[in-house]
Protein backbone atom coordinates (compact mmCIF):
# COMPACT_ATOMS: atom_id res chain seq x y z
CA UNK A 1 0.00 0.00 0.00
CA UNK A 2 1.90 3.37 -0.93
CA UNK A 3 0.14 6.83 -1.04
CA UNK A 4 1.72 10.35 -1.48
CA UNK A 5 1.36 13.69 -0.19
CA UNK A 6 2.04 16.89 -1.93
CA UNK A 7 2.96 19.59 1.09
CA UNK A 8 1.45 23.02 1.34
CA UNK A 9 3.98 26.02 1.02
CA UNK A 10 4.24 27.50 4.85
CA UNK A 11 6.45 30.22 6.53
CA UNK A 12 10.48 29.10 5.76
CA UNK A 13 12.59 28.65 8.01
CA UNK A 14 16.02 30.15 8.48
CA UNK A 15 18.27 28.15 10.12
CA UNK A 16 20.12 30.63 11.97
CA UNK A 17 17.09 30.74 14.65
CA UNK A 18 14.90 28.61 15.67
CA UNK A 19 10.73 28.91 14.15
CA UNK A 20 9.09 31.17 16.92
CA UNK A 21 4.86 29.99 15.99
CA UNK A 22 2.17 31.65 17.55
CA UNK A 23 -0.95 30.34 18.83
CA UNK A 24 -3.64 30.83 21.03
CA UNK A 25 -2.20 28.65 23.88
CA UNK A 26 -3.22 30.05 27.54
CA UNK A 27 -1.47 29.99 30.48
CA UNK A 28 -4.00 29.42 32.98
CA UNK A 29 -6.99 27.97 31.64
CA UNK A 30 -7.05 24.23 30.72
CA UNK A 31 -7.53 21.72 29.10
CA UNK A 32 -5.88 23.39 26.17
CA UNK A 33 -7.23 21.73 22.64
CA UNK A 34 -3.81 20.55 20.97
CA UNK A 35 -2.59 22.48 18.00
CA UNK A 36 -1.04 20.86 15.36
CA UNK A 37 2.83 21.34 14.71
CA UNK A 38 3.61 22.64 11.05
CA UNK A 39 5.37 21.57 8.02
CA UNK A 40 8.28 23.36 7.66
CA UNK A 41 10.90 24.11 4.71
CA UNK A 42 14.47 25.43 4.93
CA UNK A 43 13.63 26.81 1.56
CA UNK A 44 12.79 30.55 0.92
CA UNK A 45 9.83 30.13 -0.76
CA UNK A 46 8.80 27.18 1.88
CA UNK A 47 8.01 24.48 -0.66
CA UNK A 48 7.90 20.88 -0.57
CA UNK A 49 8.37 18.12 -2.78
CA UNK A 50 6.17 15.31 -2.62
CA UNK A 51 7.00 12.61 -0.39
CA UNK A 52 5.19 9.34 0.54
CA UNK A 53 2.78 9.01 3.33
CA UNK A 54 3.06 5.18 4.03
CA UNK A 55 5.21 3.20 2.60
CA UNK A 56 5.25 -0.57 2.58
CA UNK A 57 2.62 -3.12 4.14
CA UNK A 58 0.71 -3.41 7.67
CA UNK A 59 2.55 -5.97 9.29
CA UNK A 60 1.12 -9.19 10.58
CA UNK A 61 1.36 -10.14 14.61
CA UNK A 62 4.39 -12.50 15.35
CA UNK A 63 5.40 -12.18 18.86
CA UNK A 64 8.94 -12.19 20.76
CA UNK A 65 9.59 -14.99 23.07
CA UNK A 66 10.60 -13.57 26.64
CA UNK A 67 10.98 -13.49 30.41
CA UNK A 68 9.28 -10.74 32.09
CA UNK A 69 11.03 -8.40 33.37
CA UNK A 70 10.23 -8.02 37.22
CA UNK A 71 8.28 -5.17 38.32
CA UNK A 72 10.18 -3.08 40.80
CA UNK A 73 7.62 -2.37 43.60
CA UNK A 74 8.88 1.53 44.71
CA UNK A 75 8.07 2.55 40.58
CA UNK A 76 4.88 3.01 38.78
CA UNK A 77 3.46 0.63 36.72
CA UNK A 78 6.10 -1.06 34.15
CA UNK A 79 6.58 -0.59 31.01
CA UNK A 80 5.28 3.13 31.66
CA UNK A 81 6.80 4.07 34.78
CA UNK A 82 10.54 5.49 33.50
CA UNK A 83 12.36 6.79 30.35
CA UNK A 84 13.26 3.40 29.38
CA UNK A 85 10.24 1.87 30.46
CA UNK A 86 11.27 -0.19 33.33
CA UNK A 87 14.04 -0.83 36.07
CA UNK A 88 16.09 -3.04 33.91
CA UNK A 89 16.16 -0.24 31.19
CA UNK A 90 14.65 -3.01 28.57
CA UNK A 91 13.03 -0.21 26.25
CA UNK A 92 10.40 -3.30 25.47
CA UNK A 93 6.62 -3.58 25.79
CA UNK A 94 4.83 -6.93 26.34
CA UNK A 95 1.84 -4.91 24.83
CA UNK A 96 0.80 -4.46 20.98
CA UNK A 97 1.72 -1.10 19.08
CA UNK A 98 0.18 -0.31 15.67
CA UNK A 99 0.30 -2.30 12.60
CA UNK A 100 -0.17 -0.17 10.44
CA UNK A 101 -3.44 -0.35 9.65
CA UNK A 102 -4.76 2.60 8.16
CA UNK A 103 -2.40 4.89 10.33
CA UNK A 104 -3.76 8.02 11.87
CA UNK A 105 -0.36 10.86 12.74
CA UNK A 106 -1.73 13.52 15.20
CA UNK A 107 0.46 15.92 17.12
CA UNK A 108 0.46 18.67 19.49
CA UNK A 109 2.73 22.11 19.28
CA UNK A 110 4.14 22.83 23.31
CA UNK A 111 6.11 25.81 22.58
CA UNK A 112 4.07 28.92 23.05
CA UNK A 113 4.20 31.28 24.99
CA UNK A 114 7.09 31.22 26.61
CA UNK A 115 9.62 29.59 24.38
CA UNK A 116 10.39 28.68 20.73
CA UNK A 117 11.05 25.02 21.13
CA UNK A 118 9.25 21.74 23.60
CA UNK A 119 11.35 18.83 22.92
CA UNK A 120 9.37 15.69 25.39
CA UNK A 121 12.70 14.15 25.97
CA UNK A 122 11.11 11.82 28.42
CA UNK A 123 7.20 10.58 28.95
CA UNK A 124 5.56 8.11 31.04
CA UNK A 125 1.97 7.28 31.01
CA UNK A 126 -0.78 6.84 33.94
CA UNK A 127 -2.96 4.20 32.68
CA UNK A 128 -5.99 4.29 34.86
CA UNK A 129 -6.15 7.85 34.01
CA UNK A 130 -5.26 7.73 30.61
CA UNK A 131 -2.22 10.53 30.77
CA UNK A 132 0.77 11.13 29.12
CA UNK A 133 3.46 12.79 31.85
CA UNK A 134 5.66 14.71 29.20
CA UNK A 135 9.26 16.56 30.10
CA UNK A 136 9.34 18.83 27.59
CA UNK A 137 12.60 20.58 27.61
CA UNK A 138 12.05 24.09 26.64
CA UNK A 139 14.08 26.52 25.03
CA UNK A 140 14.10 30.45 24.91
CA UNK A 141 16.33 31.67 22.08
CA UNK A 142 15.93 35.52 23.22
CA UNK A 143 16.90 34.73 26.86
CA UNK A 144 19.07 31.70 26.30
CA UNK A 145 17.40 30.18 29.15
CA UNK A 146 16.26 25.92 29.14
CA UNK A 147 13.94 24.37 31.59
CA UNK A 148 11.82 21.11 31.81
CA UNK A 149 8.32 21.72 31.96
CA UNK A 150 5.72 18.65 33.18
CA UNK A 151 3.33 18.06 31.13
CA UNK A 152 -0.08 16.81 31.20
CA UNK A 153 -2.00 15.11 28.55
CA UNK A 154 -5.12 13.88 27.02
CA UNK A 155 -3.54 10.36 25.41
CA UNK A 156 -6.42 10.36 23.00
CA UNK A 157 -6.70 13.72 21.58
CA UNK A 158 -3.30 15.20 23.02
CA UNK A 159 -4.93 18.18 24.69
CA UNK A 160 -2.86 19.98 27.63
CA UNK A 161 -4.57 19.13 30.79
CA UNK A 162 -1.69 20.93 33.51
CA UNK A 163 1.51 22.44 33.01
CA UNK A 164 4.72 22.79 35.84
CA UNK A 165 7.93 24.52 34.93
CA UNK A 166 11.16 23.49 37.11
CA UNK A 167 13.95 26.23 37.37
CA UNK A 168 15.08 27.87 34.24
CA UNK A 169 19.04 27.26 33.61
CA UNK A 170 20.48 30.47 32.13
CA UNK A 171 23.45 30.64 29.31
CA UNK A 172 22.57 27.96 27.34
CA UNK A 173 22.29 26.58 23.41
CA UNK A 174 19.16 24.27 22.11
CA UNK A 175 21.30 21.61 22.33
CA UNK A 176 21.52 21.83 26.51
CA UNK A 177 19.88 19.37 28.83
CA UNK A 178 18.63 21.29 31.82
CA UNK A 179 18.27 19.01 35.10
CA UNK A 180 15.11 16.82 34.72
CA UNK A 181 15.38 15.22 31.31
CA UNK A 182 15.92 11.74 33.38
CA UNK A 183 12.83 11.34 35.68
CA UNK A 184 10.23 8.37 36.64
CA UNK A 185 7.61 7.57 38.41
CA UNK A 186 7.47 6.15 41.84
CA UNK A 187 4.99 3.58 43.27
CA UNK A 188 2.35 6.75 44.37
CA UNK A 189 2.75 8.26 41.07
CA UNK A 190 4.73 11.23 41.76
CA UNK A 191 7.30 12.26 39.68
CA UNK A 192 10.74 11.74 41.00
CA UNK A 193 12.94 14.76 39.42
CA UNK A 194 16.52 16.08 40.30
CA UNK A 195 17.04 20.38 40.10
CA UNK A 196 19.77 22.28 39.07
CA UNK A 197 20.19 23.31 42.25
CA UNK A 198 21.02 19.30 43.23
CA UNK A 199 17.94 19.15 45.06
CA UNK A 200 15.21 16.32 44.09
CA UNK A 201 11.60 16.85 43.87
CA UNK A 202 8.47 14.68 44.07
CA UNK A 203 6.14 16.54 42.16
CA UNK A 204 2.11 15.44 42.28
CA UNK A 205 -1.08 15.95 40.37
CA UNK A 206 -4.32 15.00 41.15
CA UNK A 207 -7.69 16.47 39.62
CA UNK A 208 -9.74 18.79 41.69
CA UNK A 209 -13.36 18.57 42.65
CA UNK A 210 -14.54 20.65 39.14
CA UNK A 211 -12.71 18.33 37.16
CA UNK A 212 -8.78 20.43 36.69
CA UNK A 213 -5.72 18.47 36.86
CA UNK A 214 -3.17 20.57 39.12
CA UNK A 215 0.67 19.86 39.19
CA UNK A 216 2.12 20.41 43.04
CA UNK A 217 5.23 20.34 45.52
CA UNK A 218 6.63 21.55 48.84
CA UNK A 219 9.30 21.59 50.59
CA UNK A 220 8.19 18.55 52.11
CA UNK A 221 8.88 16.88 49.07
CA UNK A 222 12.34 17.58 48.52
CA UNK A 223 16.12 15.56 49.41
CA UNK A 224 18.26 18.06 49.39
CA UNK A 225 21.96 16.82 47.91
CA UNK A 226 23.82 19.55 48.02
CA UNK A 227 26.60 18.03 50.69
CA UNK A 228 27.03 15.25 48.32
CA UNK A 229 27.22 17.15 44.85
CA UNK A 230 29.56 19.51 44.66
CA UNK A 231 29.19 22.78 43.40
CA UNK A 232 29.52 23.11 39.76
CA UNK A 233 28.47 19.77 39.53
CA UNK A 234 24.81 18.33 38.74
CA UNK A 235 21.99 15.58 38.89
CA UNK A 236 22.27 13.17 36.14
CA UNK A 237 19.95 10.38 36.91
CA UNK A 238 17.65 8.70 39.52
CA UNK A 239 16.70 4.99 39.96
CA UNK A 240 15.07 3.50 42.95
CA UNK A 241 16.63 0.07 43.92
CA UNK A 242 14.02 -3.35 45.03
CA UNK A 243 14.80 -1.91 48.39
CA UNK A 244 13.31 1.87 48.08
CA UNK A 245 16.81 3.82 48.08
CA UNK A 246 17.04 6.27 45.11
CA UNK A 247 20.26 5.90 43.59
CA UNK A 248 21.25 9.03 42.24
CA UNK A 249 24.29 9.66 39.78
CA UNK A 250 25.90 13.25 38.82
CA UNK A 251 27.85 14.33 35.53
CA UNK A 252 30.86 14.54 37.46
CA UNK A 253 30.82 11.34 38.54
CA UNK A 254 29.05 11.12 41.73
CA UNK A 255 27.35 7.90 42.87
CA UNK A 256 24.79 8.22 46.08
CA UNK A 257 21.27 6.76 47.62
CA UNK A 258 19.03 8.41 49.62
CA UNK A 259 17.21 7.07 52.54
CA UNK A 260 13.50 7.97 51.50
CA UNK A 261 12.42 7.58 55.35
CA UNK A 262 15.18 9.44 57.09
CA UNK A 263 16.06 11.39 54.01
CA UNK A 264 19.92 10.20 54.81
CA UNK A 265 22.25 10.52 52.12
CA UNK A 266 25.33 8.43 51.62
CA UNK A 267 27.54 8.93 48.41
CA UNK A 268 30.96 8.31 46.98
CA UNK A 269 32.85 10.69 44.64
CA UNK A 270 35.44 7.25 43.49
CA UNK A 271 34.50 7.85 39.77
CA UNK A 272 35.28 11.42 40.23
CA UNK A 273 38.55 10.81 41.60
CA UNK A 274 39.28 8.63 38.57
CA UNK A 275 38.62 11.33 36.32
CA UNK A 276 35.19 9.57 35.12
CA UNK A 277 31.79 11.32 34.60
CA UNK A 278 28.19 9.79 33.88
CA UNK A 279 26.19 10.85 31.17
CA UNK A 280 23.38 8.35 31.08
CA UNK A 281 20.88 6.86 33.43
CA UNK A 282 21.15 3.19 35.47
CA UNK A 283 19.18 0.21 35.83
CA UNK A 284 18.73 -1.84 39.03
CA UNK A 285 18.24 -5.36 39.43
CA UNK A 286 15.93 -7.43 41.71
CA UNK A 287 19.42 -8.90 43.82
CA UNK A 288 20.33 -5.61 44.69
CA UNK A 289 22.58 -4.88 42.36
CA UNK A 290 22.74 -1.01 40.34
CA UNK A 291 24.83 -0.82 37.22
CA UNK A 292 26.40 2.39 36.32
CA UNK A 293 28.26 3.26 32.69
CA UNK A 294 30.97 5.90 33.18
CA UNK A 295 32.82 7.74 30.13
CA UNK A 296 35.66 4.77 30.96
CA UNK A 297 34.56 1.86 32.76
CA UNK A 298 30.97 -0.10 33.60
CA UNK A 299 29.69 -1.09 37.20
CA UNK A 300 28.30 -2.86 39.35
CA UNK A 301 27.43 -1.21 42.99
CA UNK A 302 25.62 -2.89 46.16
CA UNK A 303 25.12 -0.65 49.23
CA UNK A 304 25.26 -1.84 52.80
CA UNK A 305 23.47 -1.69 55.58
CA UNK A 306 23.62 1.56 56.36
CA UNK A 307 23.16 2.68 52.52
CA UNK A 308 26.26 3.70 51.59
CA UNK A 309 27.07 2.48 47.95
CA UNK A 310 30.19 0.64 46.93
CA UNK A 311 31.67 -0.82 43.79
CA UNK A 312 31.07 -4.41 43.60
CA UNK A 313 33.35 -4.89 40.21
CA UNK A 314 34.49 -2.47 37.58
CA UNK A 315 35.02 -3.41 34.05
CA UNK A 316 36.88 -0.81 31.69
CA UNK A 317 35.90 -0.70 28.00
CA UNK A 318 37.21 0.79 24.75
CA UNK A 319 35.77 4.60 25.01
CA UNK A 320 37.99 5.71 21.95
CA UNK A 321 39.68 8.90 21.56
CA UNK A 322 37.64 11.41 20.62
CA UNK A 323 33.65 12.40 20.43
CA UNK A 324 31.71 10.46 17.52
CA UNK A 325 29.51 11.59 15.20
CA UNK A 326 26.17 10.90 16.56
CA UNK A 327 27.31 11.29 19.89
CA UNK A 328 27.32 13.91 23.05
CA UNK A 329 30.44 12.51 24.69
CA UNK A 330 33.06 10.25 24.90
CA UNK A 331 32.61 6.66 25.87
CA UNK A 332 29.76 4.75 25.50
CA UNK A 333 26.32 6.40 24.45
CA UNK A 334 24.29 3.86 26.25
CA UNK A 335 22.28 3.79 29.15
CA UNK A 336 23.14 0.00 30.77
CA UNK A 337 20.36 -2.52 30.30
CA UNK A 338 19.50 -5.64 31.85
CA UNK A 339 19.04 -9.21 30.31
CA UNK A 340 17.13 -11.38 32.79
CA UNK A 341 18.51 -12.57 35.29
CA UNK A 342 21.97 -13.24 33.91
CA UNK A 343 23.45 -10.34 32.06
CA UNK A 344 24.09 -6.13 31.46
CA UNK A 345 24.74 -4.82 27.95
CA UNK A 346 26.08 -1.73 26.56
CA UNK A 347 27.93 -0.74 23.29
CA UNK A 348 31.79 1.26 23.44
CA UNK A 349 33.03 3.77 21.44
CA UNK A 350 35.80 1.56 19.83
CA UNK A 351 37.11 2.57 16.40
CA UNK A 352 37.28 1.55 13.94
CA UNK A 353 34.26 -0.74 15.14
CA UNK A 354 32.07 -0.48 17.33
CA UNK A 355 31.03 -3.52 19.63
CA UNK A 356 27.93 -4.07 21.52
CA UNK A 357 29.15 -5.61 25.34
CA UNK A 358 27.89 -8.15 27.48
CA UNK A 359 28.95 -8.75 30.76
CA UNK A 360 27.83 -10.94 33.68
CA UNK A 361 25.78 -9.44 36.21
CA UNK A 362 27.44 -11.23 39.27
CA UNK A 363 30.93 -10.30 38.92
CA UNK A 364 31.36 -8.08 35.85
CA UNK A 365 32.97 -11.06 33.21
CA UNK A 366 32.59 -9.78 29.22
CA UNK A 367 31.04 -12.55 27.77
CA UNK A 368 31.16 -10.70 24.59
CA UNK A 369 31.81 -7.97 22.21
CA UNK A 370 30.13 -8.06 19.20
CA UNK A 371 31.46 -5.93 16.27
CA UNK A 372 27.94 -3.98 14.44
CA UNK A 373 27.89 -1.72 11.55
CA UNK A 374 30.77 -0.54 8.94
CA UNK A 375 34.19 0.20 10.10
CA UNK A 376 34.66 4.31 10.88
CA UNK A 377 30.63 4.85 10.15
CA UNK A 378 29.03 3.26 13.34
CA UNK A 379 28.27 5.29 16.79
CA UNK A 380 25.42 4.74 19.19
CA UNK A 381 24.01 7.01 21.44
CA UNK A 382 20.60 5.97 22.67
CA UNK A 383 19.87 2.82 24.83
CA UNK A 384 20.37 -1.02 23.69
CA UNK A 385 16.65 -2.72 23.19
CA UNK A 386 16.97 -5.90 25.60
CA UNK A 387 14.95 -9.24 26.07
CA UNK A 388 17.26 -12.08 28.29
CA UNK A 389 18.58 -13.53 25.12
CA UNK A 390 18.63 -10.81 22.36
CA UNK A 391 19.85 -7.43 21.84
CA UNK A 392 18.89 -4.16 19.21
CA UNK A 393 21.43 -1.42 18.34
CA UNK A 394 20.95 1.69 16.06
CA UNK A 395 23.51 3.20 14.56
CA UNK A 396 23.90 7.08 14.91
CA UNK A 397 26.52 8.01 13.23
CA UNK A 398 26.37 11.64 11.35
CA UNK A 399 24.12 13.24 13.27
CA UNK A 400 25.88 16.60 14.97
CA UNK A 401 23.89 19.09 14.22
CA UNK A 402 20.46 19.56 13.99
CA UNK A 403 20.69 22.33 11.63
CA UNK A 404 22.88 20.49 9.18
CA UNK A 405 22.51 17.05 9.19
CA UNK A 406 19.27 16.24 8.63
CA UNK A 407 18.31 19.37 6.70
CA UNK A 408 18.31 20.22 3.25
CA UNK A 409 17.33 16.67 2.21
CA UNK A 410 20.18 15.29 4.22
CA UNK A 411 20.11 12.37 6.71
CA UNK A 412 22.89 10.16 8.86
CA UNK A 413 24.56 6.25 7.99
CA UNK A 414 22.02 4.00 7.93
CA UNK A 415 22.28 0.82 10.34
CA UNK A 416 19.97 -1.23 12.91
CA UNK A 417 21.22 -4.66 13.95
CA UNK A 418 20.23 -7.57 16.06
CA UNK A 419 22.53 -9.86 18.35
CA UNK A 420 21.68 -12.94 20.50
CA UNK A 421 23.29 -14.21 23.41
CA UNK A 422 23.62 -18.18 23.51
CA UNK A 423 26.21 -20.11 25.66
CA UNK A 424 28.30 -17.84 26.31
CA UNK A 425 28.58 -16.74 22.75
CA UNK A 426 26.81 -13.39 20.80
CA UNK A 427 26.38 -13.73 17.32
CA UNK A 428 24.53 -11.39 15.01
CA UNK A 429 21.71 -12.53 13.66
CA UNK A 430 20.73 -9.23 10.75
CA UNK A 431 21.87 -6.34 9.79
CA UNK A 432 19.30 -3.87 8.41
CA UNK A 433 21.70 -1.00 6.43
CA UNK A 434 18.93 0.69 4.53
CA UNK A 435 16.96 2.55 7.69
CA UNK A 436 18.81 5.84 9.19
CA UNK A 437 17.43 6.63 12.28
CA UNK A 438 19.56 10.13 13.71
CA UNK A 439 19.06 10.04 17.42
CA UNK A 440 16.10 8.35 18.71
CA UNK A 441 15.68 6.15 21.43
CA UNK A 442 13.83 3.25 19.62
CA UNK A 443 11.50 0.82 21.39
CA UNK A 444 9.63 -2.55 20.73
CA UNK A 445 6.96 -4.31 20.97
CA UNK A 446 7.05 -8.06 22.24
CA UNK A 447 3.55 -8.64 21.68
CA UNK A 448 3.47 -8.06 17.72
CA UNK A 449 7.37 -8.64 17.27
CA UNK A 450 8.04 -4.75 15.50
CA UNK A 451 10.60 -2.62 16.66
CA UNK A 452 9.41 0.60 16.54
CA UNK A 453 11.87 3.86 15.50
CA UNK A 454 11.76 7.62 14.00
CA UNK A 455 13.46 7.42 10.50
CA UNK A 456 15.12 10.09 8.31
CA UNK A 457 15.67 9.07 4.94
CA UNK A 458 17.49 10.97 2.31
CA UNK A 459 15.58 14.09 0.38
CA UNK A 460 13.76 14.21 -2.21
CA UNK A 461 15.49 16.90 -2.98
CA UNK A 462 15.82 19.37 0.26
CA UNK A 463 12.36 17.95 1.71
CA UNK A 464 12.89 16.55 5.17
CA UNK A 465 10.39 14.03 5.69
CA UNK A 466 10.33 12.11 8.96
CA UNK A 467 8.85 9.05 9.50
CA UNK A 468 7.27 6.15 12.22
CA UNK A 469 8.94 3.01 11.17
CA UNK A 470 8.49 -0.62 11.77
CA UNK A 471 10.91 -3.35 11.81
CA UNK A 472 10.54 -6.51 11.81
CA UNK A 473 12.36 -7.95 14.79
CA UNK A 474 12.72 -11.86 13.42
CA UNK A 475 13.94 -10.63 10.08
CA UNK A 476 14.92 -7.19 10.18
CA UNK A 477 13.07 -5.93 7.49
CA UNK A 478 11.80 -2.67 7.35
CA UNK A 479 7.81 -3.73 7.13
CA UNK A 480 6.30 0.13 6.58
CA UNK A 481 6.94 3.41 7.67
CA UNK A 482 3.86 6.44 8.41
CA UNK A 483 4.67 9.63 7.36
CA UNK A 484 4.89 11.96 11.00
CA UNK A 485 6.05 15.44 9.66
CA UNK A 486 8.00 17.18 7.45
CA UNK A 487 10.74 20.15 8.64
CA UNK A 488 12.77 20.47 11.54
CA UNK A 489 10.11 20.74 14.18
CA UNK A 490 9.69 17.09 13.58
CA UNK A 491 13.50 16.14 14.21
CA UNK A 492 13.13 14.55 17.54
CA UNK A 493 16.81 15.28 18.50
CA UNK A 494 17.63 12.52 20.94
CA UNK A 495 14.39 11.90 22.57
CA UNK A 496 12.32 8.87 22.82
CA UNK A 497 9.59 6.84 21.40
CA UNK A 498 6.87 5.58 23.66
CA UNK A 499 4.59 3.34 23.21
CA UNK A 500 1.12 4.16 25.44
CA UNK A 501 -1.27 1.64 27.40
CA UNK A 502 -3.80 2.51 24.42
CA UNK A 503 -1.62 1.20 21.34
CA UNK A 504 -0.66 4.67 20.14
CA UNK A 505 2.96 5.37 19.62
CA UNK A 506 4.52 8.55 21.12
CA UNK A 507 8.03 10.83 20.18
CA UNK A 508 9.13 14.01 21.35
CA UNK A 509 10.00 16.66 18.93
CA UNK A 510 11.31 19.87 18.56
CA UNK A 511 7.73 21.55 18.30
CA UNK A 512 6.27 19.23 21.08
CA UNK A 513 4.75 15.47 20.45
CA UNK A 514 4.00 13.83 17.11
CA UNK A 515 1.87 10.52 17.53
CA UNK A 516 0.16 7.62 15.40
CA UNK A 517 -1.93 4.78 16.27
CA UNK A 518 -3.84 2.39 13.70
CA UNK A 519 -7.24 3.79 12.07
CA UNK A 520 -10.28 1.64 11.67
C-alpha cells in the first residue's frame, strides 16, 4: 500500500534561529485543545516536494519470546513508569503497538508562549487515568534560558490538561539538557525529578473537585543533595533500587542513595577521583545490584546496611579517543540494560568498530563484544533494546547538528542490527543497512514482534520528511513506515519513542509530540 502527499507552502525557516509559531495557547486555563505542529521548509519560498505518506505493508502479529522483566515495587506501573520503560532499562513492551493499519499521525505544538522550542525528551503514562506525563525541555532563544516543563496530557486527543515549569538554567544553546530530562515515576505516582540546584523533587497531580488536573510540591517533598554534589556539579539520573533507596548519579561522577524515610544521604565521589563522569541513566536489578556506565569503565554497585554504595566490580571498555559523530560525549552512548537474570549490555566507542558488550551481572565477566555496523561509520548514542537472550542497536553516526545534518534533504549512515546471546557466545543474527534513524531512542513491541523507530531518509530533494517506522524484529526488514512530519520541528533530537497503554505510539519533537496509532 503506498500513497503520497504533496505539502502546502508555509512560513520558511532560516536556520540561523529557531521557528518562533504563535498560537492561542493560555497559560491558565485548561484543558488546552492541541494544535497541530507545522510543516516546515528550509527553503525561501517554503516548498515541498512530494514525499510518501506510508510506505510498505501493515505488518502481521508474530510475537517475541521472553521473560518478564520483574516489576520493581517503589516505581509506577512497568513498562510506563521510567524513560526506558522499566528498572532493567529493557526499552520493550509486552503490549501491541500499531500495525499499520490505516495509520492516523496527530500531534500537538508545546512551545508557546514562553519559548520557541518543547522537545518531550522523556514521557511516562498513567494508565488508569489515561495521561501522558511529558518533560518537555524548553528553550528560549531571546533569553538563552532551558527548563523542563511537566506536562499533562489527554492520550487520545493530546490536549494539555496541567503544566509545571522546574527552574530555568540560564546561558545555554538548544542543544543543553537542563536538570530533569531523566525522571520516573514512583509507586504513588509522583514524579521523581533532580534540580539544578542538586535538590530532588516529588512533584504530584491529582484532579480537583470541578474536574482540573493541578501539578504540586513543597518543601516537604524535597532531598536536598547539596553536601554530596559539589558545586559546579549536577543531577544526572535517579533509579530507585528493590529496596526503596534512590540511587542518584551526577555528571561529574558522583554515585549516592538516599534514605527515602530518614532522608539520609550516603555517596561516593570514586568515579570522580578517577577522572570519570556519567552521562546516562542506570538500571537496578531485583538482587540488589545497580549498574552504572561511566565515560571509561561499567559497574556494578551494592550498598550496605547503612546505605552507603560501593563498587562491587568495575570493568573498563574501549571509550575511543575522541567524540563520535552521533554522539554527546566520549565513551559509550548507552544507558546499561539488563538481560534477565543473567546479564548487562552496553555498546563502546571503539574505532574503527564499534562492539555491543555483554557482561555478567554477578561479577562483571565480558562474555562478549560483538562488532555492528561498517568500520569508521558506526556510533550509538541511545539505549540497547533488551529481552534475556537478544539485543537491538541503532547506529547514529552523522548526526551533529540539527541544523545540518538532517536538513536540506540530508540524513545520517544507515544501520539497525540484532545480536543474540547463547552459551556464552553473541552472534549477530541481521543487519538492516537501509533505515537511518539520527538520534532516537527506539522501542519494541514483544507482543506483535516490530521494533518501533523515527526514521530520516534521504531528500527528495531538500524535503525533510520524517517518518514512524516498523521493523521486523525476526527478520529485520523494514515492514512500513507512516509519514509523522516534514521540517525540523519534527527532528526529535535525541528523545524517545513511547509506546502508550492505548496502542498509540509517542516521540518528542522539537515543536512538542508527534503521535500515530492504527485507524479503523
Amino acid at each position: 500500500m503506498k500513497r503520497s502527499v504533496v505539502a502546502c507552502s508555509c512560513t520558511a525557516l532560516v536556520l540561523s534561529m529557531v521557528l518562533f509559531m504563535t498560537s492561542a495557547l493560555a497559560d491558565d486555563t485548561y484543558p488546552v485543545p492541541a494544535t497541530e505542529i507545522r510543516w516546515t521548509s528550509i527553503l525561501p519560498n517554503g516548498r515541498f516536494q512530494p514525499v510518501q505518506a506510508f510506505i510498505g505493508q501493515p505488518a502481521v502479529a508474530n510475537s517475541v519470546p521472553y521473560t518478564p522483566v520483574p516489576q520493581n515495587p517503589y516505581m509506577a506501573e512497568d513498562p510506563w513508569s521510567s524513560f526506558h520503560n522499566d528498572g532493567y532499562q529493557s526499552d520493550t513492551y509486552p503490549y501491541a503497538g500499531p500495525l499499520g493499519k490505516n495509520p492516523v499521525v496527530l500531534s500537538t505544538y508545546l512551545a508557546p508562549p514562553d519559548s520557541t522550542t518543547a522537545l518531550s525528551a522523556g514521557i511516562v503514562f498513567d494508565r488508569p487515568n489515561d495521561l501522558v506525563i511529558a518533560a518537555a525541555v524548553k528553550f528560549n532563544a531571546t533569553q538563552g534560558a532551558a527548563w523542563v516543563e511537566f506536562t499533562l496530557i489527554d492520550a487520545k486527543n493530546l490536549d494539555t490538561l496541567a503544566r509545571f515549569p522546574m527552574p530555568k538554567e540560564t546561558g545555554v544553546d538548544i542543544s543543553f539538557r537542563p536538570a530533569g530530562t531523566y525522571f520516573y515515576l514512583d509507586k504513588d505516582n509522583r514524579i521523581v525529578v533532580g534540580t539544578k540546584d542538586n535538590t530532588v523533587w516529588l512533584i504530584s497531580y491529582a484532579k480537583d473537585a470541578e474536574g482540573t488536573w493541578t501539578f504540586s510540591h513543597d518543601d516537604n517533598d524535597t532531598y536536598d543533595l547539596t553536601g554530596a554534589i559539589p558545586d559546579g556539579d549536577t543531577i544526572e539520573a535517579l533509579q530507585p533500587d528493590w529496596s526503596g533507596r534512590i540511587w542518584f548519579t551526577s555528571k561529574g561522577g558522583v554515585v549516592g542513595t538516599i534514605n527515602t524515610d530518614t532522608r539520609g544521604v550516603k555517596s561516593t565521589r570514586e568515579l570522580m577521583e578517577r577522572g570519570e563522569r556519567i552521562v546516562n541513566g542506570h538500571a537496578a536489578g531485583e538482587e540488589g545490584g545497580v549498574y552504572i556506565a561511566s565515560t571509561l569503565a561499567m559497574y556494578r554497585f551494592d550498598a550496605d546496611s547503612e546505605g552507603n554504595p560501593a563498587i562491587t566490580w568495575r570493568s573498563t571498555y574501549d571509550a575511543g579517543t575522541h567524540v563520535k559523530e552521533g554522539q554527546t560525549d566520549i565513551g559509550t552512548g548507552t544507558t546499561p540494560t539488563l538481560m534477565g537474570d543473567k546479564y548487562v549490555t552496553i555498546s563502546d566507542n571503539g574505532q574503527p568498530r564499534m562492539h555491543v558488550l555483554v557482561y555478567r551481572r554477578d561479577n562483571g565477566q565480558l562474555v562478549c563484544a560483538e562488532p555492528v555496523f561498517q568500520p569508521g561509520q558506526a556510533s550509538n548514542e541511545n539505549s540497547l533494546i533488551a529481552t534475556d537472550t537478544s539485543i537491538i542497536v541503532e547506529n547514529n553516526f552523522g548526526y551533529k547538528d540539527l541544523y545540518k545534518d538532517t536538513t536540506h534533504g540530508r540524513t545520517t549512515k544507515p544501520g539497525i542490527a540484532r545480536i543474540d546471546v547463547a552459551n556464552g557466545a553473541c552472534r549477530t543474527v541481521w543487519t538492516n543497512e537501509l533505515v537511518s534513524i539520527p538520534s532516537l531512542v527506539s522501542k519494541m513491541s514483544l507482543a506483535n514482534g516490530l521494533i518501533y523507530t523515527y526514521s530520516k531518509p534521504k531528500g527528495p530533494g531538500t524535503t525533510d520528511p520524517w517518518y514512524f517506522t516498523a521493523i521486523d524484529f525476526h527478520t529485520g526488514a523494514t515492514v512500513y513506515s507512516q509519514l509523522a512530519g516534514i521540517g525540523l520541528l519534527y527532528n526529535n533530537h535525541y528523545a524517545g519513542l513511547y509506546l502508550g497503554p492505548n496502542g498509540t505510539l509517542y516521540v518528542g519533537v522539537l515543536g512538542g509530540i508527534v503521535a500515530m496509532r492504527d485507524g479503523k
